[in-house]
N, C-alpha and C. Protein backbone atom coordinates (compact mmCIF):
# COMPACT_ATOMS: atom_id res chain seq x y z
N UNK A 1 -8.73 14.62 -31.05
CA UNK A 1 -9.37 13.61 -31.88
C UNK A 1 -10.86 13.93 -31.98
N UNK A 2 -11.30 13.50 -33.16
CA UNK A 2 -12.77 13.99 -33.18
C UNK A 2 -13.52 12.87 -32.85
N UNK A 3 -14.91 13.28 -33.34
CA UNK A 3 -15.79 11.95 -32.75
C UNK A 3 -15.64 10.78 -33.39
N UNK A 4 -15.86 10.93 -34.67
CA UNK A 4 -15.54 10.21 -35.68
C UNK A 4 -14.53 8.91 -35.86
N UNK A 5 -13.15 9.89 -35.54
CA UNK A 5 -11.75 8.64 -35.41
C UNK A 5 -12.08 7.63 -33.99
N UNK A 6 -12.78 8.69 -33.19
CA UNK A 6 -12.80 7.57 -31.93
C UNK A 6 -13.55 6.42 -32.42
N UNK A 7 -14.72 6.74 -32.91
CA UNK A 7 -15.48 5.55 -33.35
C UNK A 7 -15.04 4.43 -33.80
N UNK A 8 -14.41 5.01 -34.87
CA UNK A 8 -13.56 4.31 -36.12
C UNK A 8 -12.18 3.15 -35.60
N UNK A 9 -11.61 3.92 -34.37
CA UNK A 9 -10.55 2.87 -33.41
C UNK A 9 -11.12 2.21 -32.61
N UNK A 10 -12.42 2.52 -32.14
CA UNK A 10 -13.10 1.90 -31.31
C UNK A 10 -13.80 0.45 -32.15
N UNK A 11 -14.34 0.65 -33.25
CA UNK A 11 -14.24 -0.55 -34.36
C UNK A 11 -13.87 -1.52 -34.46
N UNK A 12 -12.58 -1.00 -34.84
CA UNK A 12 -11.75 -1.83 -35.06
C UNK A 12 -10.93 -1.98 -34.07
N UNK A 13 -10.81 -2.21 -32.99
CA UNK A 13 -10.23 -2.83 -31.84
C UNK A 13 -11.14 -3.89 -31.61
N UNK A 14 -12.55 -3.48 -31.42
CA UNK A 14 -13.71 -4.41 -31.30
C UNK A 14 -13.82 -5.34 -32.37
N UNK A 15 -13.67 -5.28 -33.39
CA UNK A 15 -12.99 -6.62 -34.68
C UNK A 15 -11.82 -7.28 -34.34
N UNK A 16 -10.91 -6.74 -34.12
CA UNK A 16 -9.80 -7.37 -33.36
C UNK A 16 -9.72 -8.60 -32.71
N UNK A 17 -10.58 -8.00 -31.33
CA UNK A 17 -11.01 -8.87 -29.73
C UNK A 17 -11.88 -9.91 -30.89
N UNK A 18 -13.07 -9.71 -31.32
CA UNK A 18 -13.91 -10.85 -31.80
C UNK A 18 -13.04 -11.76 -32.81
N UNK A 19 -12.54 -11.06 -33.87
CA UNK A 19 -11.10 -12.12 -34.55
C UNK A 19 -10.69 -13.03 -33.36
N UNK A 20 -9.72 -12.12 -32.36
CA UNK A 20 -8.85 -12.99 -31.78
C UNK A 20 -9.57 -14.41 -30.80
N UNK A 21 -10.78 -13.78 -30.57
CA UNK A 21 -11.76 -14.85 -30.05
C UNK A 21 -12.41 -15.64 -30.73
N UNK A 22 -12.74 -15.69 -31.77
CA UNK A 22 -12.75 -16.74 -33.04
C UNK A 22 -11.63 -17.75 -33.37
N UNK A 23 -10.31 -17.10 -33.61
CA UNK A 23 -9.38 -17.80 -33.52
C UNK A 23 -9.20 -18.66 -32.33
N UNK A 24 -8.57 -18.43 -31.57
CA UNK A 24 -8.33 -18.73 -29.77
C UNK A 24 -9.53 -20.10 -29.86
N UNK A 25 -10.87 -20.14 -30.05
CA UNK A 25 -11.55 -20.89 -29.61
C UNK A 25 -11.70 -22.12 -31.12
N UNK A 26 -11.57 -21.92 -32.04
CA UNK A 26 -10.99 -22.85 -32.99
C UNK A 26 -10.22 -23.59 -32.82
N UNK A 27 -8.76 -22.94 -32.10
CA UNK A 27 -7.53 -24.14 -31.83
C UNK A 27 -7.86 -24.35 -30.71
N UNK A 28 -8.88 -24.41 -29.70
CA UNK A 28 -9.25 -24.95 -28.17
C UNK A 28 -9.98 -26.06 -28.58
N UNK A 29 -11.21 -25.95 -29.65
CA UNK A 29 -11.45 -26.64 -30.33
C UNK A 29 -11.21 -28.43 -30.84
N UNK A 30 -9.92 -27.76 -31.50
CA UNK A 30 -9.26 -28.45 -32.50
C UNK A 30 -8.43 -29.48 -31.68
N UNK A 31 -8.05 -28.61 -30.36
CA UNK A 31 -7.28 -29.75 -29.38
C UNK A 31 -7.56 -30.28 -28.95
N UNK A 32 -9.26 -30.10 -28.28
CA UNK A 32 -9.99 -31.32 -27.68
C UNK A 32 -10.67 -32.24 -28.37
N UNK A 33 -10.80 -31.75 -29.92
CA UNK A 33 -11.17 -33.01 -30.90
C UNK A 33 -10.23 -33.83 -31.18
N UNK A 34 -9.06 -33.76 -31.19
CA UNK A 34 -7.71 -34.43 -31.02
C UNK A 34 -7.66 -35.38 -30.26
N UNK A 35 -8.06 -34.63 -28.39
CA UNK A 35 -7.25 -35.57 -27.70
C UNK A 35 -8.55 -36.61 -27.61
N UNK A 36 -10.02 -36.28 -27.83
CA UNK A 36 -10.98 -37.43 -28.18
C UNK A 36 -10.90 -38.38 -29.00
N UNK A 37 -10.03 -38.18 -29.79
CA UNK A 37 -10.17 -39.40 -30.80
C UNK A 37 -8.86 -39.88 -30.34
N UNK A 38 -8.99 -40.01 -29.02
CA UNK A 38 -7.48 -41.16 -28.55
C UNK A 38 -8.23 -42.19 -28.51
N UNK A 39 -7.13 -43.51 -28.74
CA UNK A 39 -7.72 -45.20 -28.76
C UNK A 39 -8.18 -45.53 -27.53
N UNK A 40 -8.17 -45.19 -26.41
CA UNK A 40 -7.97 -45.32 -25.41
C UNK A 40 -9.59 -44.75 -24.97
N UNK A 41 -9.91 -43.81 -25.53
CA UNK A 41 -11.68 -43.63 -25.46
C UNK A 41 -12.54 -44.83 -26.09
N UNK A 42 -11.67 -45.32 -27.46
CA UNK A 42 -12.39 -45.92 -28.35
C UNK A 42 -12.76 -47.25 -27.37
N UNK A 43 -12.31 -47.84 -26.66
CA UNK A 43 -12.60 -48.96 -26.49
C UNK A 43 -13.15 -48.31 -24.75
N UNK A 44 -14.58 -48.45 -24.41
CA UNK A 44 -15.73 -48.35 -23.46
C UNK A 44 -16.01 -49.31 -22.59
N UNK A 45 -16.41 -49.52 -21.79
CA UNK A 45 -17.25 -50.42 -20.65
C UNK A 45 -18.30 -50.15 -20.43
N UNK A 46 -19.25 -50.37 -19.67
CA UNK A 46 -19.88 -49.73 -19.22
C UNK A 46 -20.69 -51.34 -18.43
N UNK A 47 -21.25 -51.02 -16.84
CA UNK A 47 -21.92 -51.78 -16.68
C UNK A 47 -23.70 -51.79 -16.33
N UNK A 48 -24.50 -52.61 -17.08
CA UNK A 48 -25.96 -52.04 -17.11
C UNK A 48 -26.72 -52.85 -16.38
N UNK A 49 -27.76 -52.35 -15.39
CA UNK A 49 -28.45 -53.07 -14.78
C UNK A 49 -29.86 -52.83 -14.97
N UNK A 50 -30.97 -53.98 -14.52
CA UNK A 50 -31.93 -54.13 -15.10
C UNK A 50 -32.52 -53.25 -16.23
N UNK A 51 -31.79 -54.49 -17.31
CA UNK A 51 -32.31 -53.75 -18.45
C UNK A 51 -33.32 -55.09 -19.61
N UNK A 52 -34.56 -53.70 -20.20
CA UNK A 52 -35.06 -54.54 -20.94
C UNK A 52 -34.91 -54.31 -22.32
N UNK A 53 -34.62 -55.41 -23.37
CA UNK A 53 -34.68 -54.67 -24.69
C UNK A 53 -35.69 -55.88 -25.71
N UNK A 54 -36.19 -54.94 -26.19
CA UNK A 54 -37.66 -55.62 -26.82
C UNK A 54 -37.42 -54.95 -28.43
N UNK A 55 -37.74 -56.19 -29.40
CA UNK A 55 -37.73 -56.05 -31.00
C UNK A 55 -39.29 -55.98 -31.19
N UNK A 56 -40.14 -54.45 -32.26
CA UNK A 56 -41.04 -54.60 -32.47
C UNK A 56 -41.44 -54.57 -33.91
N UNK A 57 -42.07 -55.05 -34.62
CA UNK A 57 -42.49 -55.40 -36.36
C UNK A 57 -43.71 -54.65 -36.24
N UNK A 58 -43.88 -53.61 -37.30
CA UNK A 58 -45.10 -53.32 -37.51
C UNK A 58 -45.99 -53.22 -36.43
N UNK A 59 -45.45 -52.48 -35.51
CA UNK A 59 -46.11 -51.58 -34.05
C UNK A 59 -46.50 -52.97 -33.03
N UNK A 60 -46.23 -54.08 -33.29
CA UNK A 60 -45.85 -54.93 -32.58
C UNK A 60 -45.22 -55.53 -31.99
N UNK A 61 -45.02 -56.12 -30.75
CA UNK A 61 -43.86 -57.05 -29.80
C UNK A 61 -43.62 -57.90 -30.38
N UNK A 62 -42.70 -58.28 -31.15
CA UNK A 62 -41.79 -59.44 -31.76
C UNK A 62 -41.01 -60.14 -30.47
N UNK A 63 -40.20 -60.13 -30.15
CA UNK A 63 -39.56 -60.65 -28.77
C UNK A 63 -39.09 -59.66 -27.81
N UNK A 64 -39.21 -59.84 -26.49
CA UNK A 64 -37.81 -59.08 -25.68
C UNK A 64 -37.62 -60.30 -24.52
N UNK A 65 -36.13 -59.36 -23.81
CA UNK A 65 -35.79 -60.24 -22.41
C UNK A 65 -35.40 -59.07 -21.76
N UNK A 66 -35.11 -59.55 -20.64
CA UNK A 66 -34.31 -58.83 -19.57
C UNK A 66 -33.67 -59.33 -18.56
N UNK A 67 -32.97 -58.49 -18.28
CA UNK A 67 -31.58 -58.80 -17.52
C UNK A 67 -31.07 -57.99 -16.37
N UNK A 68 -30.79 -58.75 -15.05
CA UNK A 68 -30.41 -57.93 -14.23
C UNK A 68 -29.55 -57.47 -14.17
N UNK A 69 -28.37 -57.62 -14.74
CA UNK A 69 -27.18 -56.74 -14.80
C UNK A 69 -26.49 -57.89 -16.64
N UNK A 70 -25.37 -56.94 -16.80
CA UNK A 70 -24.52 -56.77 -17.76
C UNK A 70 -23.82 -55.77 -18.29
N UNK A 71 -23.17 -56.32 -18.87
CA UNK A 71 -21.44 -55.28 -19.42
C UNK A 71 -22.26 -54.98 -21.05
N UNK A 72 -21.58 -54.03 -21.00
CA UNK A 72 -21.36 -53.00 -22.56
C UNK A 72 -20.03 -52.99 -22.75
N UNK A 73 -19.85 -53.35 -23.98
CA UNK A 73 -18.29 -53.12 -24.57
C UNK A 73 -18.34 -52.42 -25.55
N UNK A 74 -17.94 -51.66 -26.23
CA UNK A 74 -17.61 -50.67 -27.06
C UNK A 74 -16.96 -51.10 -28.54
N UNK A 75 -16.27 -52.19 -28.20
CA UNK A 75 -14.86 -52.69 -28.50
C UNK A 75 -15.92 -53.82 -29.81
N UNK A 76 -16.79 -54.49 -29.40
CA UNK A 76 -17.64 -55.56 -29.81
C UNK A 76 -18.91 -54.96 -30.18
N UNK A 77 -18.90 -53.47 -29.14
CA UNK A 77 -20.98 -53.41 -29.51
C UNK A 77 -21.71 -54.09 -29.12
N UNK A 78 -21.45 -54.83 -27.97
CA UNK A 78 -22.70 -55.71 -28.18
C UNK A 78 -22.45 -55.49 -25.98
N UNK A 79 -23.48 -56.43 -25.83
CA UNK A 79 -23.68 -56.19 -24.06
C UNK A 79 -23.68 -57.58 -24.18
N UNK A 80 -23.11 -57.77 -23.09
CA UNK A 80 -22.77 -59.59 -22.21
C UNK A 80 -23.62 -59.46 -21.04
């Protein structure tokens, strides 16, 4: 074999491997975007402690409060 063909198989084997690794990681992909959008993610908890949340108008303090603990729900959006 000359120098040439080696190159030339050497190529394209190396297109190959990167194909097949393009592919391969698309459907790895594709399965964990799947199993994320189960219902079962969709609805969250979460519990938050001392937290402050403050509304500001025009680089100003409009209101805030705070709270030593509370729930996050996912389900509602909103914290109890």
């Amino acid at each position: 074999m000359n120098k040439k063909k080696i190159i030339k198989i050497s190529s394209i084997v190396i297109a190959l491997l990167l194909l097949w690794g393009l592919i391969w990681s698309w459907s790895i992909t594709r399965i964990v975007k799947k199993n994320n959008a189960n219902s079962d993610l969709k609805n969250q908890r979460a519990i938050v402690k001392n937290i402050i949340v403050t509304e500001t108008r025009e680089g100003k303090k409009y209101w805030e409060f705070y709270a030593k603990s509370g729930e996050y729900n996912s389900n509602h959006n909103s914290i109890l």
